[in-house]
C-alpha atoms as a PDB file:
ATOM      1  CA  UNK A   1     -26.213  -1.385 -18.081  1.00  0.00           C
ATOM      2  CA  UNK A   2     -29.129   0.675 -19.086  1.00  0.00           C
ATOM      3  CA  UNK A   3     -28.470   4.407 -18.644  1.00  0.00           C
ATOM      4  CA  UNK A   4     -31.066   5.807 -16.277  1.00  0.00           C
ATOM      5  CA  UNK A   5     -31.448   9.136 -14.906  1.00  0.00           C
ATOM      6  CA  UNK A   6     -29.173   8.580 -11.688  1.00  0.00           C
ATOM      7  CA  UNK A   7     -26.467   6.927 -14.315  1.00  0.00           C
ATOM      8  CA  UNK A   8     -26.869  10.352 -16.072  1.00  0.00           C
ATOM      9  CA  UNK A   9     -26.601  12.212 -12.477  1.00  0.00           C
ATOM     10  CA  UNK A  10     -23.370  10.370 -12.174  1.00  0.00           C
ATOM     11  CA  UNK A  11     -22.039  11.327 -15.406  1.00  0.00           C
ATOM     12  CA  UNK A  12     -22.594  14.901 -14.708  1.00  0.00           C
ATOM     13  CA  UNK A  13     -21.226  14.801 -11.055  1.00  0.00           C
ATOM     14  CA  UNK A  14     -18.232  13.359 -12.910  1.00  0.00           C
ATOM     15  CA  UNK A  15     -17.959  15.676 -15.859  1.00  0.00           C
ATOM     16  CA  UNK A  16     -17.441  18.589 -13.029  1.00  0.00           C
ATOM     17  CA  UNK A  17     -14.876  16.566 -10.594  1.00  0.00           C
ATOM     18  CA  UNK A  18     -17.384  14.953  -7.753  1.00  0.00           C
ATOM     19  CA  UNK A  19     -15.053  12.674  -6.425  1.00  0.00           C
ATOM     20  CA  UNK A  20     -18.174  10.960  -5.095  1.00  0.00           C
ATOM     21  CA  UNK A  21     -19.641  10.504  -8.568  1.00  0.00           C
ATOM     22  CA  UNK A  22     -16.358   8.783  -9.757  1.00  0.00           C
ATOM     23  CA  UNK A  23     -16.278   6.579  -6.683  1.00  0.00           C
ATOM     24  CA  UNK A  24     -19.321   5.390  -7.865  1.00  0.00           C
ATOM     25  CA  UNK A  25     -18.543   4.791 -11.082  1.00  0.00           C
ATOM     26  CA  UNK A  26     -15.304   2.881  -9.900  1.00  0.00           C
ATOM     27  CA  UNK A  27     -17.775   0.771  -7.666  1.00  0.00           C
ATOM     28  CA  UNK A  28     -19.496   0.018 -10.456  1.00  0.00           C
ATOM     29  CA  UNK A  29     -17.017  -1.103 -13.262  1.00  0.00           C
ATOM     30  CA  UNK A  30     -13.854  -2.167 -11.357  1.00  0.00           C
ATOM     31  CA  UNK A  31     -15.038  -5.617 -10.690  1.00  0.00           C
ATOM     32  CA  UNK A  32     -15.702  -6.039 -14.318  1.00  0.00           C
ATOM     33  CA  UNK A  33     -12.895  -3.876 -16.155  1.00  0.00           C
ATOM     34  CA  UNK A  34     -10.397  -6.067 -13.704  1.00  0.00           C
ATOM     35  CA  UNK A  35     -11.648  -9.240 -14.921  1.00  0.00           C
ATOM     36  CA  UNK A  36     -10.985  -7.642 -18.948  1.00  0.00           C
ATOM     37  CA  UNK A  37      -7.694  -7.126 -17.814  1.00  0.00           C
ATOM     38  CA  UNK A  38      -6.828 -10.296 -16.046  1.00  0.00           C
ATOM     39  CA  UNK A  39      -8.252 -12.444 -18.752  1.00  0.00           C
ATOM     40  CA  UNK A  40      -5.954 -10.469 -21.493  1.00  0.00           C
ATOM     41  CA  UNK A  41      -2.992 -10.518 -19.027  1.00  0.00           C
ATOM     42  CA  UNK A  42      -3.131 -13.304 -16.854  1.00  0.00           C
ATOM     43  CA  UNK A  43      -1.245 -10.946 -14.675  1.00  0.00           C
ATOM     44  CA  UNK A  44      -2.730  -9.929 -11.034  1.00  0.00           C
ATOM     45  CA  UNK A  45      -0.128  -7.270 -10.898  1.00  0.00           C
ATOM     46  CA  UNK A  46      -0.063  -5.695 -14.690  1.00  0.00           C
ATOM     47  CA  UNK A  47      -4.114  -5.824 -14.169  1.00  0.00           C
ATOM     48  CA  UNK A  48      -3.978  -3.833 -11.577  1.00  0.00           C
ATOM     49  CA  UNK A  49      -1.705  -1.243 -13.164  1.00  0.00           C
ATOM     50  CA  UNK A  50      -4.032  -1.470 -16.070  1.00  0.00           C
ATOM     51  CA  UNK A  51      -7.218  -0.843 -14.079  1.00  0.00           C
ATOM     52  CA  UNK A  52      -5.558   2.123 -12.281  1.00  0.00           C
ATOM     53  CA  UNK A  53      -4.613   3.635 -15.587  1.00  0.00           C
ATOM     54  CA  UNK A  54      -8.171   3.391 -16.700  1.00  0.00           C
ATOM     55  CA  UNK A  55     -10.117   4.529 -14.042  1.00  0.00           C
ATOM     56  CA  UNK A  56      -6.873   7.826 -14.516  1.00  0.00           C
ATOM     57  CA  UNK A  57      -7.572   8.085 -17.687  1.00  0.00           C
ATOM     58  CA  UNK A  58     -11.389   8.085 -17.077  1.00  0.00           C
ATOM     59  CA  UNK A  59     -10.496  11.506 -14.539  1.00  0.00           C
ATOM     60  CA  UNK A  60      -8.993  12.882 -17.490  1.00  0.00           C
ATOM     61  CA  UNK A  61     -11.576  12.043 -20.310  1.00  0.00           C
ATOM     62  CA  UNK A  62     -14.903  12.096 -18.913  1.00  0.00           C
ATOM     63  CA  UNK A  63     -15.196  15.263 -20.163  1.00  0.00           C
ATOM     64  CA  UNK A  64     -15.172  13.590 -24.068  1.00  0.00           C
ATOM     65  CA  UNK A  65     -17.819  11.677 -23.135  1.00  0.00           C
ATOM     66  CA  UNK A  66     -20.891  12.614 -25.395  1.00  0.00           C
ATOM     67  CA  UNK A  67     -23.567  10.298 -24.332  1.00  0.00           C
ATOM     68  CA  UNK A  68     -24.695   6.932 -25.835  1.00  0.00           C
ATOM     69  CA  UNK A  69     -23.471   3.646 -23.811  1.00  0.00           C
ATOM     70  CA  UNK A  70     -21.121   4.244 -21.408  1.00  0.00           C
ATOM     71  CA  UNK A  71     -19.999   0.722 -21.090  1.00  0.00           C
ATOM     72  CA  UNK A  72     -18.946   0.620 -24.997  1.00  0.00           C
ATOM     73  CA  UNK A  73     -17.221   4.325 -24.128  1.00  0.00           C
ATOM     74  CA  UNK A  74     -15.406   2.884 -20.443  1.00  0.00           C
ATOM     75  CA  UNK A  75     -14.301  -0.327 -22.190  1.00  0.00           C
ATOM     76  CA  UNK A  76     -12.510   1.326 -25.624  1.00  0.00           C
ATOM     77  CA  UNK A  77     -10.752   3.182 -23.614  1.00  0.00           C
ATOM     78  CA  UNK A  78      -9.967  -0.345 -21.596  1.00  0.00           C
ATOM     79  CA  UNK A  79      -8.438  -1.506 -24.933  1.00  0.00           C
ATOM     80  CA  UNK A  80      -7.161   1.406 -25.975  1.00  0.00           C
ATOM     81  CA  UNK A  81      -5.011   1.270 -22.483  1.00  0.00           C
ATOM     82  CA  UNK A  82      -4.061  -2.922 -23.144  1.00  0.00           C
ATOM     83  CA  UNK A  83      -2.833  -2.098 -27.024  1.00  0.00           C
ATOM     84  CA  UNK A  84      -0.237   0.476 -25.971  1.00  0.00           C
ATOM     85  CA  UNK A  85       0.990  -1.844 -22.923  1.00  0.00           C
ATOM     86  CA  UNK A  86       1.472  -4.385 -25.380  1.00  0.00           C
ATOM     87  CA  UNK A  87       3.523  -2.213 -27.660  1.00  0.00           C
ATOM     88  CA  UNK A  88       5.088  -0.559 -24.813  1.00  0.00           C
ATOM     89  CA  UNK A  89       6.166  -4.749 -24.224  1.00  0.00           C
ATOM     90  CA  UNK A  90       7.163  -4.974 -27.741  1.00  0.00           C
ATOM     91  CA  UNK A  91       9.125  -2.227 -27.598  1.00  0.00           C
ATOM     92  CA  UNK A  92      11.051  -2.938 -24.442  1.00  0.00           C
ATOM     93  CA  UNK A  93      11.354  -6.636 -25.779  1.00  0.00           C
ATOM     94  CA  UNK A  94      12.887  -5.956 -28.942  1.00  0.00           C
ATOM     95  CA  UNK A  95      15.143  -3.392 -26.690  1.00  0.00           C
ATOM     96  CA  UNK A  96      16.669  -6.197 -24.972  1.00  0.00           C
ATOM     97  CA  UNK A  97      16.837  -8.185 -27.940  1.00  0.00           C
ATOM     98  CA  UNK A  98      19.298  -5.583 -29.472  1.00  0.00           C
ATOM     99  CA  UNK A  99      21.121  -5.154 -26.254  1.00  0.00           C
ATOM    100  CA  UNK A 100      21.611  -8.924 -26.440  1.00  0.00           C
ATOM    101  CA  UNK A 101      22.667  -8.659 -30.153  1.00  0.00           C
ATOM    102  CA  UNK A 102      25.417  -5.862 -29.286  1.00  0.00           C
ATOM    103  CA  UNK A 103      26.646  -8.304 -26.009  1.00  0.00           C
ATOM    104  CA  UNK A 104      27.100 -11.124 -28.571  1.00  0.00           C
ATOM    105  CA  UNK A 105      28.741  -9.256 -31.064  1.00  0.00           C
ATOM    106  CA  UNK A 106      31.409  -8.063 -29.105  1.00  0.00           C
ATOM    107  CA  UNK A 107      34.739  -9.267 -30.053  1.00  0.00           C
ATOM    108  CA  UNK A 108      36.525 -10.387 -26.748  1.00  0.00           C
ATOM    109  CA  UNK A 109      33.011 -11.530 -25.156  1.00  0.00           C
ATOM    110  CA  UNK A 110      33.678 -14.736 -23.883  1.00  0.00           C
ATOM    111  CA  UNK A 111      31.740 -17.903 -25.847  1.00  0.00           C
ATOM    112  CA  UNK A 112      29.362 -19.681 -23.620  1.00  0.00           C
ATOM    113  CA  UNK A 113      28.789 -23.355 -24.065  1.00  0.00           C
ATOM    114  CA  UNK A 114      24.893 -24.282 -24.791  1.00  0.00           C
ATOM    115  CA  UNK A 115      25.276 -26.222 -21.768  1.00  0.00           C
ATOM    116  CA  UNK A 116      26.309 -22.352 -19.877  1.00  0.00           C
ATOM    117  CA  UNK A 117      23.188 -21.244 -21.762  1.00  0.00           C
ATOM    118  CA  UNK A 118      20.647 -23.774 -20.890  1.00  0.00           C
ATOM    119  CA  UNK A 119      21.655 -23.252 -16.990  1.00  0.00           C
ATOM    120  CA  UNK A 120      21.578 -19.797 -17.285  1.00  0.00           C
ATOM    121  CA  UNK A 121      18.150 -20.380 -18.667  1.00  0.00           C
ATOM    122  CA  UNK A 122      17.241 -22.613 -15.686  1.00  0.00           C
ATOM    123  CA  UNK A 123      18.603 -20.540 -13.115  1.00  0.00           C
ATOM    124  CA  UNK A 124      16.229 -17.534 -15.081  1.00  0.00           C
ATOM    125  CA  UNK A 125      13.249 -19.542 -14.633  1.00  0.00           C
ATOM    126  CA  UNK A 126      13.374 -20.511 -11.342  1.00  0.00           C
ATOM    127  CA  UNK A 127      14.321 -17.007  -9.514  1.00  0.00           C
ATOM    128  CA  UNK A 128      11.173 -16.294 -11.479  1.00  0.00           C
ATOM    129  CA  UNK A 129       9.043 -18.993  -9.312  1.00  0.00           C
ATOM    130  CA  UNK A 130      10.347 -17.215  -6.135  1.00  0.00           C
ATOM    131  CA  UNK A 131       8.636 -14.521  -4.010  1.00  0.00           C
ATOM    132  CA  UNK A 132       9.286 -11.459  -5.077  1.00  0.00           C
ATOM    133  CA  UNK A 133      10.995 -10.386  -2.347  1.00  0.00           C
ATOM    134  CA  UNK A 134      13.282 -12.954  -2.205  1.00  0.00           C
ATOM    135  CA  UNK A 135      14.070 -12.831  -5.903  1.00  0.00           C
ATOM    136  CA  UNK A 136      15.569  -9.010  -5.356  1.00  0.00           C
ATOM    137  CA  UNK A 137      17.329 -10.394  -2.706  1.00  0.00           C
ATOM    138  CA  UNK A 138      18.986 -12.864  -4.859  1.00  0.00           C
ATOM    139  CA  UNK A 139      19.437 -10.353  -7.925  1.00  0.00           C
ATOM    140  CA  UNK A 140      21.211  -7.490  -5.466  1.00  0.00           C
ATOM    141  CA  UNK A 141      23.466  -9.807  -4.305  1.00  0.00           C
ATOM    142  CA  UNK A 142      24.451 -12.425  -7.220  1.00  0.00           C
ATOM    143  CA  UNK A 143      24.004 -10.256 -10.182  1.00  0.00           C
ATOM    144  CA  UNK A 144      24.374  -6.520  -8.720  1.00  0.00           C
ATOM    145  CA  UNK A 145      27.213  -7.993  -6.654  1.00  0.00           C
ATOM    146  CA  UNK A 146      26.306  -5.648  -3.930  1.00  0.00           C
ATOM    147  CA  UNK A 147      27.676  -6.802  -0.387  1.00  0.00           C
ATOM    148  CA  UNK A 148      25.505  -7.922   2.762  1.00  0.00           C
ATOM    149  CA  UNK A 149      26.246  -4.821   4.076  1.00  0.00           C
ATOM    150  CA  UNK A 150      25.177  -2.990   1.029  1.00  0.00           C
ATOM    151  CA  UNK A 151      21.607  -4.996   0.825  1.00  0.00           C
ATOM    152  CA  UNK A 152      21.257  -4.445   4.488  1.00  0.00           C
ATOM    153  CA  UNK A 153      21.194  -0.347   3.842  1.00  0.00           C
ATOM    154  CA  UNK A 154      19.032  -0.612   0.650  1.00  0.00           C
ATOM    155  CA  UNK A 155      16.710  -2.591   2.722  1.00  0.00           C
ATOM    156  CA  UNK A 156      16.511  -0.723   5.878  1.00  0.00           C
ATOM    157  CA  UNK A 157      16.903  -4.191   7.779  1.00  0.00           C
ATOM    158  CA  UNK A 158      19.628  -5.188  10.012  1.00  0.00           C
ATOM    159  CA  UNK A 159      22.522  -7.546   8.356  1.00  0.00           C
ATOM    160  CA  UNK A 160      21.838 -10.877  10.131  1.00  0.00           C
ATOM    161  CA  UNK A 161      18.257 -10.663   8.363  1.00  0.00           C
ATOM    162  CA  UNK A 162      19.708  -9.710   5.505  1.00  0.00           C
ATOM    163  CA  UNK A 163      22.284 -13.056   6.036  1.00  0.00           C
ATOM    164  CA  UNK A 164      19.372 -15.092   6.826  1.00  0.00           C
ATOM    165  CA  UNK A 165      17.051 -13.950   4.233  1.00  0.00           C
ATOM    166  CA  UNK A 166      19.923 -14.862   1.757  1.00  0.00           C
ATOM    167  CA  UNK A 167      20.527 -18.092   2.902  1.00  0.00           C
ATOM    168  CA  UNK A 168      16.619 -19.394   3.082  1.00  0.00           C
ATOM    169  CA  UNK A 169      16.969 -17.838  -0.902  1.00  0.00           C
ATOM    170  CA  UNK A 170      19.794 -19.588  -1.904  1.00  0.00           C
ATOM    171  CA  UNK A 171      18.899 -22.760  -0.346  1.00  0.00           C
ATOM    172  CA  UNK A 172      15.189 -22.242  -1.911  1.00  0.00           C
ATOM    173  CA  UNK A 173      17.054 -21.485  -5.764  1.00  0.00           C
ATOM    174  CA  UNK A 174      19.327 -24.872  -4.995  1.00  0.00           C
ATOM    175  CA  UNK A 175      16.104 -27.220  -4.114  1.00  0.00           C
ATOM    176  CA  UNK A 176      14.182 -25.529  -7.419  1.00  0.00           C
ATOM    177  CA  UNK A 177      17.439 -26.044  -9.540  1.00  0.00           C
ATOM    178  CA  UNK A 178      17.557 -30.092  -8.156  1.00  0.00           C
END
């Protein structure tokens, strides 16, 4: 986008906190910053934390901006922003990787079978093709091991939709596990 004299007007408005000015400059690059994201991600969800961290981070550095194209400016930052959520995923992956480690080392850690594994692996992979909703229900109940009653609180919702909501999930995991 060729930087005209309104562009410039923007920039300005920006550089001394016209919300207005960075409305417009959100109008103008979400569309296309989103579509960076999504294409790096493949995530709806992790896009749009991405594209709210950007247009945050554009709040907080307009004022480095020194002229030239704007677009080559907006979208280093872009990557900038996608490079540390991928080490931030590195990191927390090679977290649970140790955790994992230590579980397995432990001396009276019951074995699992590779048939125990490959289930556990299943089940894993289908709570992940649930809503996700009802995958927390599952997860608070089966692997927090908190009671109906307990979920009911958490969720604000009275126990026989809690019940129910639990049942339609378990019934849903048992026809993706078939």
């Amino acid at each position: 986008m060729a930087e005209s004299g309104d562009f410039g007007q923007i920039i300005i408005g920006c550089k001394k906190g016209d919300a207005a000015c960075f409305s417009q400059i959100v109008d103008m690059y979400a569309g296309r910053c989103y579509g960076y994201f999504y294409r790096l991600t493949g995530n709806t969800a992790v896009s749009d934390d991405l594209l709210g961290e950007l247009f945050v981070k554009l709040v907080e550095k307009i004022g480095s901006y020194k002229g030239g194209s704007f677009e080559s400016w907006l979208f280093r930052i872009a990557s900038n922003i996608f490079h540390d959520h991928l080490r931030d995923k590195q990191r927390q992956q090679k977290l649970l990787e140790a955790q994992k480690r230590h579980i397995e080392s432990m001396p009276d850690r019951p074995k699992r079978s590779d048939d125990t594994n490959e289930r556990i692996d299943k089940v894993q992979q289908q709570l992940e093709k649930l809503d996700a909703d009802t995958r927390e229900l599952v997860i608070l109940r089966f692997y927090s091991e908190l009671s109906f009653k307990e979920i009911a609180k958490i969720r604000s919702e009275p126990i026989g939709t809690t019940l129910s909501k639990l049942h339609r999930a378990a019934k849903k995991l048992r026809q993706l596990m078939e």
